[in-house]
C-alpha atoms as a PDB file:
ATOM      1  CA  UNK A   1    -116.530 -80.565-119.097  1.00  0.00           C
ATOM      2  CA  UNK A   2    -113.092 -78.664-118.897  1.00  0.00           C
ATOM      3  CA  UNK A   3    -113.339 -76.490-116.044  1.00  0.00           C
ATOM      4  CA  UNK A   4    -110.227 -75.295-114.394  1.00  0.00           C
ATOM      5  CA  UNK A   5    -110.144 -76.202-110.430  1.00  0.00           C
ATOM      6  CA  UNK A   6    -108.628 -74.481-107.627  1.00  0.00           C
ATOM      7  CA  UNK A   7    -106.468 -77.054-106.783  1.00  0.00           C
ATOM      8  CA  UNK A   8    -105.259 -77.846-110.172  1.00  0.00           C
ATOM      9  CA  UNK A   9    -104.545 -73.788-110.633  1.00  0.00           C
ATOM     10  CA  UNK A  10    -104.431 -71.932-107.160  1.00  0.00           C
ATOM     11  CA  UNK A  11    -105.445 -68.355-107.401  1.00  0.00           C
ATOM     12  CA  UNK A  12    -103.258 -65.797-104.803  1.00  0.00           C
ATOM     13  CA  UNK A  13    -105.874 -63.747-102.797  1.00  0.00           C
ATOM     14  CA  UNK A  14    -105.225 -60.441-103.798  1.00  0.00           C
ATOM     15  CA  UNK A  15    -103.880 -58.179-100.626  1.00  0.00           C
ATOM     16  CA  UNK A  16    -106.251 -55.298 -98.817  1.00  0.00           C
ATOM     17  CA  UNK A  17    -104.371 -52.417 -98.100  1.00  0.00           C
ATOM     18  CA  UNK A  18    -105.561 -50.061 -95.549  1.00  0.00           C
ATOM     19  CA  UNK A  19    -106.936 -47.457 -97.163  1.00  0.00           C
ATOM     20  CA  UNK A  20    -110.215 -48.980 -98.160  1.00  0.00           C
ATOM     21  CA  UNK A  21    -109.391 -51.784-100.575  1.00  0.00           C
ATOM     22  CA  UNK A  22    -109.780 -49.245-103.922  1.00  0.00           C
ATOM     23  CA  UNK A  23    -106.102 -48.386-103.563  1.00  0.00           C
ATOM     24  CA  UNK A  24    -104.555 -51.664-105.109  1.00  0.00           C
ATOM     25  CA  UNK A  25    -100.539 -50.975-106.132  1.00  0.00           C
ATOM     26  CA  UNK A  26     -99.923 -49.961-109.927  1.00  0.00           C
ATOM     27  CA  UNK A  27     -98.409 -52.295-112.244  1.00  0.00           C
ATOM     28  CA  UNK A  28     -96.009 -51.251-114.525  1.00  0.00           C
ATOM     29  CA  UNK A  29     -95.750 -52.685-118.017  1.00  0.00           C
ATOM     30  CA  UNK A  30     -92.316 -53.839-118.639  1.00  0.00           C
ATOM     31  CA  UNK A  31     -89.914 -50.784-119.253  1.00  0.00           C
ATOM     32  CA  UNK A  32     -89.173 -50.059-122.792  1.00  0.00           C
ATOM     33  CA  UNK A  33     -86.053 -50.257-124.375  1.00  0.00           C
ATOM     34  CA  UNK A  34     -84.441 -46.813-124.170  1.00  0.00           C
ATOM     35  CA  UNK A  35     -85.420 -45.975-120.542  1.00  0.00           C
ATOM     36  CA  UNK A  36     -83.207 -45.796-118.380  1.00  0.00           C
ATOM     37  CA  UNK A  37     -81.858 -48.797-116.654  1.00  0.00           C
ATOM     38  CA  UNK A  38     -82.293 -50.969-119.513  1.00  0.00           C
ATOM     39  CA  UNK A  39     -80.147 -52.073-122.380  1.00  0.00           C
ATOM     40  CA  UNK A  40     -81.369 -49.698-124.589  1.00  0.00           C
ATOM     41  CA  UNK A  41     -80.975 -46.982-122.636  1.00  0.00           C
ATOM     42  CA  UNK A  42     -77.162 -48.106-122.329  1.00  0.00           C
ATOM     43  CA  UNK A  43     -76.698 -48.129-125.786  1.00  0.00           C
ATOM     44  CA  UNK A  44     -78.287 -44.625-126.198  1.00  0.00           C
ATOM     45  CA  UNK A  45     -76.342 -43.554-123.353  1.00  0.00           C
ATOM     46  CA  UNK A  46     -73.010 -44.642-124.695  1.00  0.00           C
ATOM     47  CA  UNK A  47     -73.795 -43.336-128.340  1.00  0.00           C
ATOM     48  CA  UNK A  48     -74.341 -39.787-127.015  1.00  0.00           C
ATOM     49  CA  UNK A  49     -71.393 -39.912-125.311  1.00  0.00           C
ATOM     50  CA  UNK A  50     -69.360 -41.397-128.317  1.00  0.00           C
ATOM     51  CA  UNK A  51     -70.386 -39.018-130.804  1.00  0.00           C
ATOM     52  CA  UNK A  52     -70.272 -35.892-127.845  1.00  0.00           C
ATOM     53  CA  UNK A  53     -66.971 -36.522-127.248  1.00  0.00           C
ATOM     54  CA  UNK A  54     -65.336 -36.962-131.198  1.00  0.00           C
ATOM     55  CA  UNK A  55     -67.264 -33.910-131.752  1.00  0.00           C
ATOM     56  CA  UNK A  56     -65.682 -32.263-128.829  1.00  0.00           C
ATOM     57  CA  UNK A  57     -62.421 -33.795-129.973  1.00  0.00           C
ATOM     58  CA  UNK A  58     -62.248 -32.653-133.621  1.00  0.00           C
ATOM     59  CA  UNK A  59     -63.317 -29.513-133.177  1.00  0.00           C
ATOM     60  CA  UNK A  60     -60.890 -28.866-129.955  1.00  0.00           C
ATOM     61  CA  UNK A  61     -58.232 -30.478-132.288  1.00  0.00           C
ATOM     62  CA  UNK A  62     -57.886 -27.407-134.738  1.00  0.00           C
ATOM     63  CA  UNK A  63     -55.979 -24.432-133.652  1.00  0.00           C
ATOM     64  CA  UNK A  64     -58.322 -21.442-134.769  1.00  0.00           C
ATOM     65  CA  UNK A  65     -61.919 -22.315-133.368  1.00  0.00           C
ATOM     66  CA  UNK A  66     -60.979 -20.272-130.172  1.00  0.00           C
ATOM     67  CA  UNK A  67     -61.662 -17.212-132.539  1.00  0.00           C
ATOM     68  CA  UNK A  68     -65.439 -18.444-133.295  1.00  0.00           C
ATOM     69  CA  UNK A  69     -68.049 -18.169-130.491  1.00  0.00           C
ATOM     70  CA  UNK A  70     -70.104 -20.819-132.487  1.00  0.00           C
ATOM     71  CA  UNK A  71     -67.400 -23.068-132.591  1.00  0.00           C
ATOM     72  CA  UNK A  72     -66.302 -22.142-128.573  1.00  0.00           C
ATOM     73  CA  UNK A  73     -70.326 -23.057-127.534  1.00  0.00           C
ATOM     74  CA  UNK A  74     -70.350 -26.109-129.634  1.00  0.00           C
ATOM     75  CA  UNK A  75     -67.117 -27.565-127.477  1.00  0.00           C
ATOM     76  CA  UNK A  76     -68.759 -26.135-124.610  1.00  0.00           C
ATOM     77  CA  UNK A  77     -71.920 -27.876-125.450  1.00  0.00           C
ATOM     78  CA  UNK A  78     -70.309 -30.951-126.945  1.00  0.00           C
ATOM     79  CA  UNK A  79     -67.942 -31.218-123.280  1.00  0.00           C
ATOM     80  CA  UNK A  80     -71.386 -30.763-120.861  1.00  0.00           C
ATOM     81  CA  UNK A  81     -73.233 -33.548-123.071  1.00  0.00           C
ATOM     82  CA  UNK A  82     -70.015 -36.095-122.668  1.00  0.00           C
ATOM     83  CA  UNK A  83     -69.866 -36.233-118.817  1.00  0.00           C
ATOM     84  CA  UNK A  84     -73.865 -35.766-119.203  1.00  0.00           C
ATOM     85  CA  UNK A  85     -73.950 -38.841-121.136  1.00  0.00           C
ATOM     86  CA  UNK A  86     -71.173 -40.683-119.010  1.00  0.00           C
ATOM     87  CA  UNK A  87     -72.250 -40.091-116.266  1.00  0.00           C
ATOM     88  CA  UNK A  88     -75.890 -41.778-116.631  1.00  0.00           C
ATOM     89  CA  UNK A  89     -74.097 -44.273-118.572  1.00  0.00           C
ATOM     90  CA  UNK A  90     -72.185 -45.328-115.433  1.00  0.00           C
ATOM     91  CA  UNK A  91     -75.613 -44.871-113.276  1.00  0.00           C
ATOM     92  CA  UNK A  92     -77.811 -47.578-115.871  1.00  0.00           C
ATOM     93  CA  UNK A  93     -74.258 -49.940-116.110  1.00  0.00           C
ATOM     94  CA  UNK A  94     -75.032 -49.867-112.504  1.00  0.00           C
ATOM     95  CA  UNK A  95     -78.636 -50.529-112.506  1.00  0.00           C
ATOM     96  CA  UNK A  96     -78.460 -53.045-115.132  1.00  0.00           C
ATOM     97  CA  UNK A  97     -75.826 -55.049-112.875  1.00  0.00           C
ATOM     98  CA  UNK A  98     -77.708 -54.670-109.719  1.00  0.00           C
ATOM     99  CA  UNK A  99     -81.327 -55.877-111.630  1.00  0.00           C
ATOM    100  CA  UNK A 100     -82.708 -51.946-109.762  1.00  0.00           C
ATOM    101  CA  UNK A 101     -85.407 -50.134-111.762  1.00  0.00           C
ATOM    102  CA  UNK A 102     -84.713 -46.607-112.451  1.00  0.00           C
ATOM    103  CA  UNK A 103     -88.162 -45.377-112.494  1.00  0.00           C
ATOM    104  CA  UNK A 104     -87.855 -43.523-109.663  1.00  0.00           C
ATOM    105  CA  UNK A 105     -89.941 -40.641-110.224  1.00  0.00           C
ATOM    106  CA  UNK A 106     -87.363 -38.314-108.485  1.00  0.00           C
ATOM    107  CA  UNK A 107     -84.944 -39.660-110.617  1.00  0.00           C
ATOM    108  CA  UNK A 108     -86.758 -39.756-114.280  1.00  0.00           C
ATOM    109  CA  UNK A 109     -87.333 -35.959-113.241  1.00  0.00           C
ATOM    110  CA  UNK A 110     -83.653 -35.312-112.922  1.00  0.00           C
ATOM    111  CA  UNK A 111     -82.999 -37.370-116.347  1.00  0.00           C
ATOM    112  CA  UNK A 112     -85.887 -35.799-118.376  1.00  0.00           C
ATOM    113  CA  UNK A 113     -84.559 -31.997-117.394  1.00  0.00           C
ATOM    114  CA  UNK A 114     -80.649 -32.746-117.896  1.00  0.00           C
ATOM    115  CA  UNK A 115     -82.037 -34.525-121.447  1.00  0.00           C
ATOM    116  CA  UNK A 116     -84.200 -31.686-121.926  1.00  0.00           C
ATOM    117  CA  UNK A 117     -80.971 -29.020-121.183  1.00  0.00           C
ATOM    118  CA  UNK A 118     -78.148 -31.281-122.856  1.00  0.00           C
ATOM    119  CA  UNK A 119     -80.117 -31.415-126.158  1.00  0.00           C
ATOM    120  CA  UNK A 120     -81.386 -28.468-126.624  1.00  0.00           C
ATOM    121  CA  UNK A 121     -77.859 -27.038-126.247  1.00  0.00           C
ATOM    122  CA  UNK A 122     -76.382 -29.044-128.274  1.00  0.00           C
ATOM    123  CA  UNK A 123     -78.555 -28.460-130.875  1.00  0.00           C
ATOM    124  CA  UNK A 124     -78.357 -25.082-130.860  1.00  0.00           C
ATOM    125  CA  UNK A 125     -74.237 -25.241-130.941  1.00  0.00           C
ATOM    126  CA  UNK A 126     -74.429 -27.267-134.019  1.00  0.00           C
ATOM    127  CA  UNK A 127     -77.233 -25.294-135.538  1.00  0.00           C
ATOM    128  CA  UNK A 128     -74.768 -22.418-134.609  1.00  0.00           C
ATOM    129  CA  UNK A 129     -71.409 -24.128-136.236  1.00  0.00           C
ATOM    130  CA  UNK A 130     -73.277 -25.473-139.315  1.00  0.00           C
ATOM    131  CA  UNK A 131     -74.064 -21.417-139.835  1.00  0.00           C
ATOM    132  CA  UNK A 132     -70.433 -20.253-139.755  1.00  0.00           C
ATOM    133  CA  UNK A 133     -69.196 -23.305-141.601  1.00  0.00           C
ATOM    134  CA  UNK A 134     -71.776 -22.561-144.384  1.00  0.00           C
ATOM    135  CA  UNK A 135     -70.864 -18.849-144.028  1.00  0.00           C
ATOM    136  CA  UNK A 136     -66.464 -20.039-144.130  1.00  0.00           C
ATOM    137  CA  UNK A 137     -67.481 -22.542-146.921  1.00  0.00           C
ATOM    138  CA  UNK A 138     -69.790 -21.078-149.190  1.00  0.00           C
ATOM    139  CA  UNK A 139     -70.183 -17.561-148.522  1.00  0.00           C
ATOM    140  CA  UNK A 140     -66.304 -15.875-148.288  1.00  0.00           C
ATOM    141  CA  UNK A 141     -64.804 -18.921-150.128  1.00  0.00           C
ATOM    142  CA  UNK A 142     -62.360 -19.050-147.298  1.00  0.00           C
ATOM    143  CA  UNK A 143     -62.025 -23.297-146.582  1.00  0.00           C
ATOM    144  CA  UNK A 144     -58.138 -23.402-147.689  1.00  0.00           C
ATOM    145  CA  UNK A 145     -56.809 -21.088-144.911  1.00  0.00           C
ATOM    146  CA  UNK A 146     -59.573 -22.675-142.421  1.00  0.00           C
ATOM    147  CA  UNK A 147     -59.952 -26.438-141.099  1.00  0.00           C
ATOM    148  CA  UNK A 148     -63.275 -26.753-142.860  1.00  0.00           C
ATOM    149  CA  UNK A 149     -63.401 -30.484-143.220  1.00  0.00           C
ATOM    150  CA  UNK A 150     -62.852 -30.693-139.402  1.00  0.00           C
ATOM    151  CA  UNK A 151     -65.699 -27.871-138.328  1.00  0.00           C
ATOM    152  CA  UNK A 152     -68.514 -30.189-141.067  1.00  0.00           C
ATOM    153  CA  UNK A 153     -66.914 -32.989-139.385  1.00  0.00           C
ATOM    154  CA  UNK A 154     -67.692 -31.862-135.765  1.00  0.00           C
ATOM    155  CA  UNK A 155     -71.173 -30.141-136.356  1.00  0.00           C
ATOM    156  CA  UNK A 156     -72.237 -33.785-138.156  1.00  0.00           C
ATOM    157  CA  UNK A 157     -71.226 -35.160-135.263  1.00  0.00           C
ATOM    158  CA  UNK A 158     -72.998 -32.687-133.122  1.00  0.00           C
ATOM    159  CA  UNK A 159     -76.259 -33.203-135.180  1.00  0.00           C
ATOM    160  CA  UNK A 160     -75.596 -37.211-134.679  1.00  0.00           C
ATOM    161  CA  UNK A 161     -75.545 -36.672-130.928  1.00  0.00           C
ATOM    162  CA  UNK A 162     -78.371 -34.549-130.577  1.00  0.00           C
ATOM    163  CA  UNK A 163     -80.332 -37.767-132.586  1.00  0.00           C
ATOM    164  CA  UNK A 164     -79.525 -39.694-130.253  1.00  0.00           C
ATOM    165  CA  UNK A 165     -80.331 -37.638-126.942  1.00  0.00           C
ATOM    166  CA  UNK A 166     -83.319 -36.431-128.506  1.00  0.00           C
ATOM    167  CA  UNK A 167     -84.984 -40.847-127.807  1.00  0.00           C
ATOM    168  CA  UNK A 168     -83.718 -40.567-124.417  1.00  0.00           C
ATOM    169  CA  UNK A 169     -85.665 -37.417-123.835  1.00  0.00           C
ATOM    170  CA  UNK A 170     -88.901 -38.358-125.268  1.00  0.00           C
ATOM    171  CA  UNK A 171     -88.509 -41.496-123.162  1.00  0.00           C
ATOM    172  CA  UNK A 172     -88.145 -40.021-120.136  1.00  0.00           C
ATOM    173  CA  UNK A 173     -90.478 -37.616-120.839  1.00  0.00           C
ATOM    174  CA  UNK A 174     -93.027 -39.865-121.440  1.00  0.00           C
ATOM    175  CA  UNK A 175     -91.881 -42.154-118.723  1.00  0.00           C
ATOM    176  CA  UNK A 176     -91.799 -38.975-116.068  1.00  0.00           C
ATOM    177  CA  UNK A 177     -95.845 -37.950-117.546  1.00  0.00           C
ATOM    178  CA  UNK A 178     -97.137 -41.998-116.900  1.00  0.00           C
ATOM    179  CA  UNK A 179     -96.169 -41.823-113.129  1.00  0.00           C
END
């Protein structure tokens, strides 16, 4: 007969808590990759920032985009979601090196709204450049006296960033709905 004994596999007693017994602590599955304070949510972290920033970069690089509003909210938008994206970057380098969980439900709050804002802006902005680049492009025939390769440069890049926040959102979203 193979039976298991209790001194051949001891068995913790599970702890009472105060309340009555029925209130035993949650356990949380391990945190998927893409949340934040893991690797994955590093990676997705420094990818938004990456492609934020050379948007923000080419587009800031030529000299008439100051004439566009489309092209003004896109480095607006592009700017907000770089120090967005650094700056939680820095907070799950942090996390990661310290071993802390970041599912905090404070602070999954804070990083599903400032997901929530960063994309939807910068979706809009390069909804809003790929317009007027269309419009420069195809419309008034006008690419050779504009820096048309650089604005379809810096709305891809836009569009790529956005793909990338848009995980980090959903994540946290979900994450922030579990709790």
């Amino acid at each position: 007969m193979s039976v298991s004994h209790a001194s051949v596999h001891p068995a913790e007693e599970v702890p009472v808590t105060e309340g009555g017994g029925g209130n035993a602590p949650r356990v949380r599955m391990k945190d998927i990759q893409g949340m934040p304070g893991t690797p994955g949510g590093l990676t997705l972290r420094i990818s938004q920032f990456i492609f934020a920033a050379a948007a923000l970069s080419i587009m800031a690089s030529t000299s008439d985009f100051p004439s566009v509003t489309a092209f003004c909210y896109l480095v607006a938008a592009a700017g907000l979601q770089s120090l967005w994206s650094f700056s939680l970057a820095i907070v799950d380098m942090y996390a990661l090196l310290v071993r802390r969980s970041l599912q905090n439900y404070r602070a999954v709050t804070l990083f599903t709204i400032g997901d929530g804002v960063t994309s939807t802006l910068v979706f809009a902005a390069a909804c809003a450049s790929a317009g007027i680049t269309v419009l420069i492009d195809n419309d008034l025939d006008s690419c050779s006296r504009n820096h048309c390769a650089q604005f379809e440069t810096a709305t891809g890049m836009a569009f790529i960033c956005w793909f990338t926040t848009v995980p980090s959102f959903l994540l946290n979203f979900w994450s922030m709905a579990s709790q």
